[in-house]
N, C-alpha and C. Protein backbone atom coordinates (compact mmCIF):
# COMPACT_ATOMS: atom_id res chain seq x y z
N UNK A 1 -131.00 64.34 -32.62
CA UNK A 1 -129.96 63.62 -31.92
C UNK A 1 -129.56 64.40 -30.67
N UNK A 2 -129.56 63.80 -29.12
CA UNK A 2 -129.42 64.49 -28.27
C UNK A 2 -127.98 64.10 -28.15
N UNK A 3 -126.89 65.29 -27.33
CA UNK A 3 -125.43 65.29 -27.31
C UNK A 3 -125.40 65.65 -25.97
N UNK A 4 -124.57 64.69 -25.60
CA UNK A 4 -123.91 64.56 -24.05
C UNK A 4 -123.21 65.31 -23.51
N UNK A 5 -123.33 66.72 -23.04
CA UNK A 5 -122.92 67.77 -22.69
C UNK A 5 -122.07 67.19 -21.71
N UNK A 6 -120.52 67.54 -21.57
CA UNK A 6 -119.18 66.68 -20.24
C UNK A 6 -118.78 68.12 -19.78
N UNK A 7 -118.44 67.51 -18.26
CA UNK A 7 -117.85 68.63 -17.39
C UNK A 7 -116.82 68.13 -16.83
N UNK A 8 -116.22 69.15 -16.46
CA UNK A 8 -114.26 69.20 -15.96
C UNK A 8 -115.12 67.83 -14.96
N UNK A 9 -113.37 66.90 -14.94
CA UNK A 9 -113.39 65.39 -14.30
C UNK A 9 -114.48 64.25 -14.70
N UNK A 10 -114.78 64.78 -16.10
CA UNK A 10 -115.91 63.22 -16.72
C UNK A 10 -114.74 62.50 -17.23
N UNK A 11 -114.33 61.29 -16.90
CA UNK A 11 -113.75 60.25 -17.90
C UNK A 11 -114.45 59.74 -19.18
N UNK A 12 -114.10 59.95 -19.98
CA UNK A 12 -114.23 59.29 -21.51
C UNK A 12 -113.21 58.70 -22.05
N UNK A 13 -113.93 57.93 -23.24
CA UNK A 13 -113.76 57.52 -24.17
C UNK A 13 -112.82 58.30 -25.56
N UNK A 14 -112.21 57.53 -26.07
CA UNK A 14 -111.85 58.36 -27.45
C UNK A 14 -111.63 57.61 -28.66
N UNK A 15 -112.06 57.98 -29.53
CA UNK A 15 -112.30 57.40 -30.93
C UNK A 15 -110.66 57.05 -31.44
N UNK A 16 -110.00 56.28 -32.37
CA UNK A 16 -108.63 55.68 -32.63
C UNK A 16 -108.26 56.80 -33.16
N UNK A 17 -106.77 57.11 -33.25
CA UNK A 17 -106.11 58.56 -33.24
C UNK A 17 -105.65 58.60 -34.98
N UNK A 18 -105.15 59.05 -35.15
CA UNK A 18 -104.22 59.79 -36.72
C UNK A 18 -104.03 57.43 -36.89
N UNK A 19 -104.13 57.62 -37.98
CA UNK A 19 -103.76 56.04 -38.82
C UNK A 19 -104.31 55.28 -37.96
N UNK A 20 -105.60 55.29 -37.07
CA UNK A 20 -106.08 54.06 -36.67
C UNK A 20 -105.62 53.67 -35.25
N UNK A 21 -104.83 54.54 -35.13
CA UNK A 21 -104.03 54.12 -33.60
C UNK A 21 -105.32 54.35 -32.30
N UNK A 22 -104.89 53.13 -31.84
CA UNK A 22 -105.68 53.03 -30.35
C UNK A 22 -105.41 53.96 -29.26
N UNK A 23 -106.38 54.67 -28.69
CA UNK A 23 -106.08 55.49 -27.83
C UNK A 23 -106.57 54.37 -26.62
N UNK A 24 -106.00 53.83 -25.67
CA UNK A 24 -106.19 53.30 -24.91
C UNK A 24 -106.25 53.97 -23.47
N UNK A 25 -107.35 53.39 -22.48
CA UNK A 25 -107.72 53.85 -21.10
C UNK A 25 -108.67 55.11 -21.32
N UNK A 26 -108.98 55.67 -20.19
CA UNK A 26 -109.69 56.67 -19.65
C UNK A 26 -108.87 57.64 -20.06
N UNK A 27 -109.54 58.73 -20.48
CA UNK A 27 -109.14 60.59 -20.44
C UNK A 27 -109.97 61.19 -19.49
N UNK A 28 -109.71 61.79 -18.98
CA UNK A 28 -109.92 63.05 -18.16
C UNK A 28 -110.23 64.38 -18.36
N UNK A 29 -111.38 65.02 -18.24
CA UNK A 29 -111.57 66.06 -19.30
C UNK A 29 -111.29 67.08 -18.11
N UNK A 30 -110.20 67.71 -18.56
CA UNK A 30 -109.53 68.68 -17.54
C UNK A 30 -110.08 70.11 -17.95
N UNK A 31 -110.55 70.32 -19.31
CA UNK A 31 -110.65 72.07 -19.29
C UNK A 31 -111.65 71.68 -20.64
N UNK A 32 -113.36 72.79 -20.25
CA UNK A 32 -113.61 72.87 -21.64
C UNK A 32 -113.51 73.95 -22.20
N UNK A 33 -112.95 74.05 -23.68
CA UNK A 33 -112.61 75.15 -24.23
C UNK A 33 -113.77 75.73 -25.14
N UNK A 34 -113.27 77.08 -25.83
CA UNK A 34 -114.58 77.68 -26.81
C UNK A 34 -114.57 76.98 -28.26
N UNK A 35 -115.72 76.63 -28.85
CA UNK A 35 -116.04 75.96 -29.64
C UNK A 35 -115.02 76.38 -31.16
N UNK A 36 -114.98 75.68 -32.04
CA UNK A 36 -114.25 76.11 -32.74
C UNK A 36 -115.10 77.43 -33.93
N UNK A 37 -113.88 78.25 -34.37
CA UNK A 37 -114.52 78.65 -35.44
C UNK A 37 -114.93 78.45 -36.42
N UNK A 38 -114.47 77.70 -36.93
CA UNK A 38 -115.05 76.95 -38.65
C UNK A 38 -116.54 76.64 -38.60
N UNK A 39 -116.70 75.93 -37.21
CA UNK A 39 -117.89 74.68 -37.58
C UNK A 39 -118.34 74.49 -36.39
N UNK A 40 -117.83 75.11 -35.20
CA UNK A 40 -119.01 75.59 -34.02
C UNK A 40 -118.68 74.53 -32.95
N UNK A 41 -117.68 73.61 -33.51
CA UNK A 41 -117.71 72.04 -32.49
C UNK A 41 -117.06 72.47 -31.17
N UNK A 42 -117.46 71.70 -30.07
CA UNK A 42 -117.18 72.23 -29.01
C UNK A 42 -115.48 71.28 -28.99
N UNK A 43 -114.64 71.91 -27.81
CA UNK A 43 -113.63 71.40 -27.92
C UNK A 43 -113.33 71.25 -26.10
N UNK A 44 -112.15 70.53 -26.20
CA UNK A 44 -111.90 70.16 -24.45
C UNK A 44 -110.61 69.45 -24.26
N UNK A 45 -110.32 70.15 -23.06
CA UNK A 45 -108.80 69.30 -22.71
C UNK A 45 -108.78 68.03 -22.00
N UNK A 46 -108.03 66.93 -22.38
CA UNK A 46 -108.21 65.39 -21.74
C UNK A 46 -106.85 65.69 -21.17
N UNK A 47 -106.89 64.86 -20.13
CA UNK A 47 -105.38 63.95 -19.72
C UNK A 47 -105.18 62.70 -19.72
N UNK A 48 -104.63 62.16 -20.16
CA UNK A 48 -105.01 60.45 -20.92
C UNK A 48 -104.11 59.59 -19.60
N UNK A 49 -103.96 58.35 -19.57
CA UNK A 49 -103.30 58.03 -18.29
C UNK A 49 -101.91 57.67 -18.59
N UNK A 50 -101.20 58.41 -19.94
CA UNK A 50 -99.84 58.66 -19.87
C UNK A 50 -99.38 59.96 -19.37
N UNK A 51 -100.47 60.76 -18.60
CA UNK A 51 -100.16 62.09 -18.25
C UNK A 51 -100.38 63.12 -18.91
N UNK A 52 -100.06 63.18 -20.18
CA UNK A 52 -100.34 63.92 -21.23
C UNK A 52 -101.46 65.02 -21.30
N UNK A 53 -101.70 65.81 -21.52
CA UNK A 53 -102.76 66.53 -22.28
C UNK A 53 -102.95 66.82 -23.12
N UNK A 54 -103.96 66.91 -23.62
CA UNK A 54 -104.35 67.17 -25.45
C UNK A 54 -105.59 67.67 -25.28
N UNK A 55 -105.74 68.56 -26.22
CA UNK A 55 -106.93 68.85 -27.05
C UNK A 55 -107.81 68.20 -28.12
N UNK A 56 -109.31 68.12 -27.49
CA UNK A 56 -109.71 66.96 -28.44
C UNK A 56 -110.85 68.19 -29.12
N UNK A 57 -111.58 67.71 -29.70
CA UNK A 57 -112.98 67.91 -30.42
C UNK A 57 -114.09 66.84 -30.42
N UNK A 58 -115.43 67.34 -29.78
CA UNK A 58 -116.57 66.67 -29.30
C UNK A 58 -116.77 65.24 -30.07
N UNK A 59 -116.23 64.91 -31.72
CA UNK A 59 -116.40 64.21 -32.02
C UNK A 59 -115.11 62.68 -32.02
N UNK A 60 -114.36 63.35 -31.49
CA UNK A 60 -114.01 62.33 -30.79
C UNK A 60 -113.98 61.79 -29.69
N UNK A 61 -114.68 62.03 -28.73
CA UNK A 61 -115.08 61.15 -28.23
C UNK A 61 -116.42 60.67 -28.29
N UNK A 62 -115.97 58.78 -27.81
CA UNK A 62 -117.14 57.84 -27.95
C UNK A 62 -117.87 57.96 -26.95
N UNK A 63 -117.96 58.23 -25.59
CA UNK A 63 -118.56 57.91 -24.73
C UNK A 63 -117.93 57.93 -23.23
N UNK A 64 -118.76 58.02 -21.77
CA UNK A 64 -118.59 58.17 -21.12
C UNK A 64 -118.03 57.42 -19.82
N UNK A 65 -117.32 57.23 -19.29
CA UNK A 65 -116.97 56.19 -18.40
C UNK A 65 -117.14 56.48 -16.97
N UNK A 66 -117.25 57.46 -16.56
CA UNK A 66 -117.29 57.62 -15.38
C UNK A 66 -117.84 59.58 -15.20
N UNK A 67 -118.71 59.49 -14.55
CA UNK A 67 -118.96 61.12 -13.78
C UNK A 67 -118.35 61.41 -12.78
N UNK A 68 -117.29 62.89 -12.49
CA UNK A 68 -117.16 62.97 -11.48
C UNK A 68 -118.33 63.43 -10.34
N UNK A 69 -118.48 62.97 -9.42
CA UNK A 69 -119.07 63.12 -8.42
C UNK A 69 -119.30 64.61 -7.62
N UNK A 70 -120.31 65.38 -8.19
CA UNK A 70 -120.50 66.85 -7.91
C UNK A 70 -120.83 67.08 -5.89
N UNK A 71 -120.99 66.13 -5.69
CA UNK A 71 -121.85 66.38 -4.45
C UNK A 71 -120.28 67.01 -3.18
N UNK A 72 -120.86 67.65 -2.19
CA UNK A 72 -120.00 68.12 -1.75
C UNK A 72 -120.41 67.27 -0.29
């Protein structure tokens, strides 16, 4: 199974939160962090479009919505 390696400013996706709750819109992956210790999963900071930031883990998110644009 190949895994979609994301860099600071990819918009994603995110899987429904604690009881099913909808995480709705784009996140923003603002910072990636060091993988966890238990179980190696990589981890990363979103900003969701209530402003917010959070810390997620690779398996939540579904997928990608947008690349930021590297070119200078």
């Amino acid at each position: 199974m190949t895994t979609i390696s994301y860099i600071v400013g990819d918009q994603v996706n995110l899987r429904p939160g604690i009881y099913g709750q909808p995480r709705s819109g784009s996140f923003e992956i603002t910072r990636l962090m060091p993988a966890r210790d238990d179980n190696g999963e990589q981890q990363f900071r979103v900003r969701g479009p209530d402003g917010i930031e959070r810390a997620v883990n690779r398996h939540e998110i579904t997928g990608m919505k947008n690349r930021k644009d590297q070119s200078i």
